[in-house]
Protein backbone atom coordinates (compact mmCIF):
# COMPACT_ATOMS: atom_id res chain seq x y z
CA UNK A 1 0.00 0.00 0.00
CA UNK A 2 1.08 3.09 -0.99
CA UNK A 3 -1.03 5.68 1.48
CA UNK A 4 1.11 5.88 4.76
CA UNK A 5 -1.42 4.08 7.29
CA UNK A 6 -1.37 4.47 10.94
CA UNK A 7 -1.87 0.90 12.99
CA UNK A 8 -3.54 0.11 15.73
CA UNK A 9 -2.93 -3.22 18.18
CA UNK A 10 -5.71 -4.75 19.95
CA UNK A 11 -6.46 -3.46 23.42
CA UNK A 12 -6.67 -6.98 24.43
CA UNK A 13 -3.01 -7.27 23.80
CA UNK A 14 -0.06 -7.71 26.31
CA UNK A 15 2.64 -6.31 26.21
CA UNK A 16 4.96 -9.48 25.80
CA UNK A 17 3.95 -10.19 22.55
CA UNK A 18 2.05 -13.07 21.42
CA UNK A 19 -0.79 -13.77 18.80
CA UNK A 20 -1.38 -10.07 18.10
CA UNK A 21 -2.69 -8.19 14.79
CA UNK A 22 -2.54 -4.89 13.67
CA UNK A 23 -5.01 -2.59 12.13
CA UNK A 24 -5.21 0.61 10.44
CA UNK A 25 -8.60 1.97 10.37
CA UNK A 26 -7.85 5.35 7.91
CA UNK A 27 -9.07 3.92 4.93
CA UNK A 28 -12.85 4.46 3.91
CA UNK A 29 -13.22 1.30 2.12
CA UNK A 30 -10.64 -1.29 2.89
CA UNK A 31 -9.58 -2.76 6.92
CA UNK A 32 -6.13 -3.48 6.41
CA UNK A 33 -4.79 -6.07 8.80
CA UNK A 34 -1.06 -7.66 9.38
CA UNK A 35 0.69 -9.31 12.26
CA UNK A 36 1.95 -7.38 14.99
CA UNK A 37 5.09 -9.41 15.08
CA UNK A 38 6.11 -8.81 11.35
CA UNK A 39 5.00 -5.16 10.65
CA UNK A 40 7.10 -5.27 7.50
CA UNK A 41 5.33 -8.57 6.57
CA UNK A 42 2.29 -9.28 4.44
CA UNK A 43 -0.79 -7.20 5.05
CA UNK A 44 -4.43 -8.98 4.47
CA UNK A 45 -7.15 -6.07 3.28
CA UNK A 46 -10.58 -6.61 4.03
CA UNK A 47 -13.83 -4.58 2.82
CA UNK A 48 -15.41 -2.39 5.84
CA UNK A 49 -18.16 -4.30 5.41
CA UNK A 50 -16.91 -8.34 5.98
CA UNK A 51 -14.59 -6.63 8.76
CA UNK A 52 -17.42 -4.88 10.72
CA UNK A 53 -19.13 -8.10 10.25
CA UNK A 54 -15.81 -10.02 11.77
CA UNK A 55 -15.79 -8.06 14.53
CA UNK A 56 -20.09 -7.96 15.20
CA UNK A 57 -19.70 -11.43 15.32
CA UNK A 58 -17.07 -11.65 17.50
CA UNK A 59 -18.78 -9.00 20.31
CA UNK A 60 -22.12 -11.33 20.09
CA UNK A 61 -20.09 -14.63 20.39
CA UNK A 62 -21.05 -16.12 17.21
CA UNK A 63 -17.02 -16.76 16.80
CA UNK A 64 -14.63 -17.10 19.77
CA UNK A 65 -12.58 -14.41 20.69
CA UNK A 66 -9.31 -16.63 20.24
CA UNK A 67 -9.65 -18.54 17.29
């Protein structure tokens, strides 16, 4: 990605590390997401929509919080 993004780690993350992810939430359109242990790594991009509906589901407990 080109645009210069600014990421954000979970709140439920520790501070030693661990199964974290990143995400930048400046986009309009597009979640990008990417681990917090390889910032220079790949970087999945999902549609607002499919991640707002990620995360719903994850707040009503349709899917686990640790998958």
């Amino acid at each position: 990605m080109s645009t210069e993004l600014t990421w954000h780690k979970s709140t439920y993350s520790g501070g030693e590390g661990g199964n974290c992810i990143e995400v930048a939430d400046s986009l309009a359109e597009v979640v990008p997401v990417r681990d917090s242990k390889d910032p220079n790594g790949p970087t999945l991009t999902f549609t607002a929509t499919a991640w707002q509906s990620f995360i719903t589901a994850i707040h009503t407990g349709e899917l686990p919080a640790e998958l």
